[in-house]
N, C-alpha and C. Protein backbone atom coordinates (compact mmCIF):
# COMPACT_ATOMS: atom_id res chain seq x y z
N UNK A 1 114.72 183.63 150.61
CA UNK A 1 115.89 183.66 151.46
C UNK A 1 116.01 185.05 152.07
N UNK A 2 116.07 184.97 153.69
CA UNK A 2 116.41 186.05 154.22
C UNK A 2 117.65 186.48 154.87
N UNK A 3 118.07 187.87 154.03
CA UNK A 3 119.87 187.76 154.59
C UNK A 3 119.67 188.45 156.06
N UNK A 4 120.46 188.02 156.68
CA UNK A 4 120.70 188.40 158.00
C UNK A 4 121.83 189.23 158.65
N UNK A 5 122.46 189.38 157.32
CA UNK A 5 123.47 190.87 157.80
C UNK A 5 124.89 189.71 158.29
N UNK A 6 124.71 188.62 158.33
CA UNK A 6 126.10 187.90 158.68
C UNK A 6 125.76 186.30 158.41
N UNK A 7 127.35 185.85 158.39
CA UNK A 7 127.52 184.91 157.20
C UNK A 7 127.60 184.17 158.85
N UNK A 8 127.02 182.81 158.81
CA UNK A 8 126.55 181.57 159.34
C UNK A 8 127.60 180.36 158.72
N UNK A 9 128.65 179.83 160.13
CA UNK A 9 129.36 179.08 159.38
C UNK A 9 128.87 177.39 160.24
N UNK A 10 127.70 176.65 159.51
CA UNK A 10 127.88 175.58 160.00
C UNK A 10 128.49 174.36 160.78
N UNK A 11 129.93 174.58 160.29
CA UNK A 11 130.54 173.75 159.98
C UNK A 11 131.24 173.96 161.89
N UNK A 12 131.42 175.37 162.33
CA UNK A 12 131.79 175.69 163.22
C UNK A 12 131.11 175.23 164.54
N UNK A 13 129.23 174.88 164.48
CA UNK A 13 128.88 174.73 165.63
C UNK A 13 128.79 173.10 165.71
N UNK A 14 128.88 172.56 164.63
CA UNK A 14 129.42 170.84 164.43
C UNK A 14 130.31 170.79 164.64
N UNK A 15 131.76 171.00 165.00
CA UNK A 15 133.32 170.95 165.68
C UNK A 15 132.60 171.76 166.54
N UNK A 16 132.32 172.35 167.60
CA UNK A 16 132.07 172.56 168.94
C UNK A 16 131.59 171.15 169.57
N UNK A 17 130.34 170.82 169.02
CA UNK A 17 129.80 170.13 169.20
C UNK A 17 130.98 168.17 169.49
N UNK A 18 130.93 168.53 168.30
CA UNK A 18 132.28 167.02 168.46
C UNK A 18 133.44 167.32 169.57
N UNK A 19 133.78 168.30 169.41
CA UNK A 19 134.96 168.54 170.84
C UNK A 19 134.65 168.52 171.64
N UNK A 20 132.61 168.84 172.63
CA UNK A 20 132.37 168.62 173.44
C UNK A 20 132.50 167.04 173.98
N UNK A 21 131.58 166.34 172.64
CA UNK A 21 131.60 164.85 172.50
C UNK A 21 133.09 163.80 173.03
N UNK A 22 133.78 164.40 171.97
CA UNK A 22 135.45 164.30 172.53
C UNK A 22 135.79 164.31 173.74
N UNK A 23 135.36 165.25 174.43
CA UNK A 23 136.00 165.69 176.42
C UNK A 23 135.41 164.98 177.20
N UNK A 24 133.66 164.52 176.27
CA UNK A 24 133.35 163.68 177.39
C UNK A 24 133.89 162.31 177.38
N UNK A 25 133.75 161.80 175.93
CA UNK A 25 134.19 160.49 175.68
C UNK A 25 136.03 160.15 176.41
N UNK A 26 136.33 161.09 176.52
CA UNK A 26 137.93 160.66 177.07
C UNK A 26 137.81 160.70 178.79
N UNK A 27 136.58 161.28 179.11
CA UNK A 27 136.57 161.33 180.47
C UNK A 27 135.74 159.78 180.88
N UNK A 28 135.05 159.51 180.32
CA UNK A 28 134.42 158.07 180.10
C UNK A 28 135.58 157.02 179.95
N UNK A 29 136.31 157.43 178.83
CA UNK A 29 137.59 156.39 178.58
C UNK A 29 138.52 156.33 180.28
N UNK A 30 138.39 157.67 180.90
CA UNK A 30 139.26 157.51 181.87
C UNK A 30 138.84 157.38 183.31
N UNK A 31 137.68 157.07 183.30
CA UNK A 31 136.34 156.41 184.40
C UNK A 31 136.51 157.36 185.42
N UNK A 32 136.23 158.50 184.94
CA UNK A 32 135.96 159.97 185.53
C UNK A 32 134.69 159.98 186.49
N UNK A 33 134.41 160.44 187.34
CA UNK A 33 133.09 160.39 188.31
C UNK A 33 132.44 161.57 187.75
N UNK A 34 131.22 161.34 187.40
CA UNK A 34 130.73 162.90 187.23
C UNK A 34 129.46 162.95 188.72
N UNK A 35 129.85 164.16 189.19
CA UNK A 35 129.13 164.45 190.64
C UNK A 35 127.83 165.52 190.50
N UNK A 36 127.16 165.91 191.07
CA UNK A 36 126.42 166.96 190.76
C UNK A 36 126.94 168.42 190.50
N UNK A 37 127.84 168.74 191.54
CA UNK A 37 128.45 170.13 190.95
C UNK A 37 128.99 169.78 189.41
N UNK A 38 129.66 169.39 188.93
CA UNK A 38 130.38 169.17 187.56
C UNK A 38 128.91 168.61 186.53
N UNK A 39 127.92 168.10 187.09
CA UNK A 39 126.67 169.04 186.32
C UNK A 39 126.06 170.10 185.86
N UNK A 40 126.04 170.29 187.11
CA UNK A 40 125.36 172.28 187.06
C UNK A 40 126.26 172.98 186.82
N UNK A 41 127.60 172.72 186.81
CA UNK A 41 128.71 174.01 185.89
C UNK A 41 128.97 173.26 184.47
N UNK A 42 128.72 172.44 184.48
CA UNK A 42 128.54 172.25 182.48
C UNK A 42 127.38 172.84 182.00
N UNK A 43 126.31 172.32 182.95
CA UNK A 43 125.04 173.23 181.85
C UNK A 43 125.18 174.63 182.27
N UNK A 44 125.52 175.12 183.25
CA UNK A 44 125.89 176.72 183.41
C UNK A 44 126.60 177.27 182.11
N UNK A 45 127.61 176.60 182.01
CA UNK A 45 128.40 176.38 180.54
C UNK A 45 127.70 177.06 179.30
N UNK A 46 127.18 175.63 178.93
CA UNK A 46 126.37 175.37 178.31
C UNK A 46 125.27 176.68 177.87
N UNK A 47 124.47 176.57 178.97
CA UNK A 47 123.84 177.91 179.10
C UNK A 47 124.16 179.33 178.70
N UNK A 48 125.19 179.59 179.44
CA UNK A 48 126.24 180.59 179.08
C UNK A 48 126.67 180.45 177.54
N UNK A 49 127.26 179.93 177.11
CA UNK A 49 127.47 179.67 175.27
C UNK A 49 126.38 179.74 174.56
N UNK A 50 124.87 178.91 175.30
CA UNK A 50 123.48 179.69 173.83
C UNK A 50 123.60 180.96 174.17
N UNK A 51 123.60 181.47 174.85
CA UNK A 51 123.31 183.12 175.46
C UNK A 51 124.16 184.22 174.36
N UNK A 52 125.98 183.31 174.37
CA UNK A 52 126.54 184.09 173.94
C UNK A 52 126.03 184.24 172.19
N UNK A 53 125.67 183.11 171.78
CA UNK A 53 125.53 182.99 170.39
C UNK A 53 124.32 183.87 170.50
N UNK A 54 123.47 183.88 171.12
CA UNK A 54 122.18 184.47 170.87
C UNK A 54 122.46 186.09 170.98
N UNK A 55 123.30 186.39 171.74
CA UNK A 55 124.05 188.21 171.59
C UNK A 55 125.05 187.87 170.48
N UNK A 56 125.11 187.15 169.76
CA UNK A 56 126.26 186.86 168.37
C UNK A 56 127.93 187.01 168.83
N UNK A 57 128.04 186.48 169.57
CA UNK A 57 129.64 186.37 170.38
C UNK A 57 129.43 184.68 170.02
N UNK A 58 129.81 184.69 168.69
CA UNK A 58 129.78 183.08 168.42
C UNK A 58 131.26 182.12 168.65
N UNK A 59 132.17 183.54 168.23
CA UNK A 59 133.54 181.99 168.83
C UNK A 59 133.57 182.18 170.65
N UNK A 60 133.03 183.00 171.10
CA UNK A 60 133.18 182.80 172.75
C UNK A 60 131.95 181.65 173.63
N UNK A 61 130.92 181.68 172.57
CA UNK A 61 129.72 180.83 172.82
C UNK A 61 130.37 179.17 172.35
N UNK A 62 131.26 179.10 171.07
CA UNK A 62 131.76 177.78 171.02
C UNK A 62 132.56 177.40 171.80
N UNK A 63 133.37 178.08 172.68
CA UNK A 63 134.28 177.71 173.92
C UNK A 63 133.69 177.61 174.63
N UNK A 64 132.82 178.25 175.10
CA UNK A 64 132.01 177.81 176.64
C UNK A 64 131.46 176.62 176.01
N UNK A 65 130.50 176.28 175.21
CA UNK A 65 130.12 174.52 174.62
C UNK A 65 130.58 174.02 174.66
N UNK A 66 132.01 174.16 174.36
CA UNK A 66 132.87 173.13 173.83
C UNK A 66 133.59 172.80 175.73
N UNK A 67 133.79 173.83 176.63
CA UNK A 67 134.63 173.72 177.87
C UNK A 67 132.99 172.79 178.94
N UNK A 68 131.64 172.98 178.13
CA UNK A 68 130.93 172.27 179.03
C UNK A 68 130.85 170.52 179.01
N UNK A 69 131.72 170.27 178.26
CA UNK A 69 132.15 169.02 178.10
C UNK A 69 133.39 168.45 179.12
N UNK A 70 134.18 169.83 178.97
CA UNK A 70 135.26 169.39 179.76
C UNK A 70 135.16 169.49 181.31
N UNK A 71 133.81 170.55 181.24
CA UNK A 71 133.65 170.83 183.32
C UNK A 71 132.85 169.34 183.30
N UNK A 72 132.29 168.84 182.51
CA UNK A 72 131.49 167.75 182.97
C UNK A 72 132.41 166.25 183.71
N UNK A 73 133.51 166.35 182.94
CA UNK A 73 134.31 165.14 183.29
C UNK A 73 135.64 165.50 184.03
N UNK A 74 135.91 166.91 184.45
CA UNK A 74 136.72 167.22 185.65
C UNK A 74 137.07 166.62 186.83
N UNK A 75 138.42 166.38 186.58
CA UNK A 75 138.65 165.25 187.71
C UNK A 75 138.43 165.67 189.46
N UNK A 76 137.72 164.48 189.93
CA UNK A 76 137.88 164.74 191.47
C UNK A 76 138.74 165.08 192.40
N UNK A 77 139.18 165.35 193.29
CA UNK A 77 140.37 164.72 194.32
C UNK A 77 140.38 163.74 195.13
N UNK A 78 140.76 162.91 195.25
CA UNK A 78 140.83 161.73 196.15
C UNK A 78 140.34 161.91 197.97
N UNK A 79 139.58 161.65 198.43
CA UNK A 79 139.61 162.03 199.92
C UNK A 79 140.43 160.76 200.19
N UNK A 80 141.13 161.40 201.60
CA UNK A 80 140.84 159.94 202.56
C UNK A 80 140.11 158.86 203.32
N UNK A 81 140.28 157.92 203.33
CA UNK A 81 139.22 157.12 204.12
C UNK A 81 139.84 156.11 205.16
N UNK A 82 139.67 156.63 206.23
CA UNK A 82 140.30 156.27 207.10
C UNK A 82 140.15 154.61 207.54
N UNK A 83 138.61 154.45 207.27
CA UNK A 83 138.65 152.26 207.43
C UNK A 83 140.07 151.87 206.22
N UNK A 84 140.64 152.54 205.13
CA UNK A 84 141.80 151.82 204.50
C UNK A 84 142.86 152.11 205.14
N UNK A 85 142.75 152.40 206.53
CA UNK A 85 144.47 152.41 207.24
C UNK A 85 144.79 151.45 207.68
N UNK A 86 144.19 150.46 208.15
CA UNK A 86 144.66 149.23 208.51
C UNK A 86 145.59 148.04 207.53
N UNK A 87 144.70 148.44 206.25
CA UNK A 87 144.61 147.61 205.16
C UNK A 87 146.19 148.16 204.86
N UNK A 88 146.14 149.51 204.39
CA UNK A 88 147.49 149.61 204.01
C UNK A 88 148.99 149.63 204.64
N UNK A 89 148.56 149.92 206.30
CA UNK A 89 149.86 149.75 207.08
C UNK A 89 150.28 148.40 207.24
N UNK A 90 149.36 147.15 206.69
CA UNK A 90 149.61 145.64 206.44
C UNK A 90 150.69 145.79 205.41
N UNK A 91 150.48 146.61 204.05
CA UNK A 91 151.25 146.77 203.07
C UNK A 91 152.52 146.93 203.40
N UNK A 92 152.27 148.28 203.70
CA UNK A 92 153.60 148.77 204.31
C UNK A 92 154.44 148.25 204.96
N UNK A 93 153.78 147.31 205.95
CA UNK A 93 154.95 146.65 206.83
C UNK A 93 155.37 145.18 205.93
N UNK A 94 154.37 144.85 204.99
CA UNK A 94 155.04 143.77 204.56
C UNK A 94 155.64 143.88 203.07
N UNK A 95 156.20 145.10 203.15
CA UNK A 95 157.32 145.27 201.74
C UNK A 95 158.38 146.43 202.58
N UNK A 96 158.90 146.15 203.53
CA UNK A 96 160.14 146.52 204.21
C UNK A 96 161.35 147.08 203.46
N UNK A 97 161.45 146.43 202.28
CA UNK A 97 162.77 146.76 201.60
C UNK A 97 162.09 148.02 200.03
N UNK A 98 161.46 148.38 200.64
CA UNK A 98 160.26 149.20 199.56
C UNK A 98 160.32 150.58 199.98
N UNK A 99 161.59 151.77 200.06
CA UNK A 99 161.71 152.50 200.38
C UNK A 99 160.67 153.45 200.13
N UNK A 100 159.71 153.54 198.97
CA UNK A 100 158.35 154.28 198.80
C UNK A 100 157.43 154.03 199.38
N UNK A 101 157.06 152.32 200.27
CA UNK A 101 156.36 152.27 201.31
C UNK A 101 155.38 153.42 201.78
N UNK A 102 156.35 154.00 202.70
CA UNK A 102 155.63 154.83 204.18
C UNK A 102 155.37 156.13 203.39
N UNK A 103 155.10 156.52 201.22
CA UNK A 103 154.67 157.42 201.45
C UNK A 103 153.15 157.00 200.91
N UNK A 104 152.66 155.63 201.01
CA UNK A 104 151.34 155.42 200.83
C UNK A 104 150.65 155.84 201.62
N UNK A 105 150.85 156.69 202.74
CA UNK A 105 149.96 156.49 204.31
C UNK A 105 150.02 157.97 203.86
N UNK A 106 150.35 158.47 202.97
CA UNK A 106 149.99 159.97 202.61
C UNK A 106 148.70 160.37 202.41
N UNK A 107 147.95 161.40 202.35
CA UNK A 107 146.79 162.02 201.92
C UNK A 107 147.29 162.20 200.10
């Protein structure tokens, strides 16, 4: 056995690991889009956290692991699409007494 001058806590990079698991699985539960940017900044992440462990900045290396779960399933913003204006000003006009109506035609 070779000591290494510092104590190694297992238990710590298995809860990183599951909390990553966790961020994704709830982003799955919540039929999250994952796009290419919200790829390459999780494994940037990712990346970034072995790095830190490997300079021994181990609780800042388990947050970046653990946050490359959460850039992965980061929600989108909605664009507009303009072929659904027709569709919805049908709506609109046919619930008249629907004072929230006219703010569907919002962005």
């Amino acid at each position: 056995m070779i000591a290494t001058g510092r104590p190694r806590a297992g238990w710590r990079g298995s809860l990183t690991i599951l909390t990553a698991i966790a961020l994704i699985a709830r982003g799955i539960f919540l039929g999250r889009p994952v796009t290419a940017a919200h790829a390459w900044l999780a494994f940037l992440a990712l990346l970034a956290g072995l790095g830190a462990h490997v300079l021994i900045f181990d609780l800042f290396g388990n947050l970046l692991i653990a946050s490359a779960g959460a850039l992965l399933m980061w929600p989108t913003t909605a664009r507009p699409n303009p072929a659904d204006l027709p569709r919805i000003w049908a709506l609109v006009k046919a619930t008249d007494a629907d004072p929230l109506a006219p703010f569907a035609m919002q962005d």
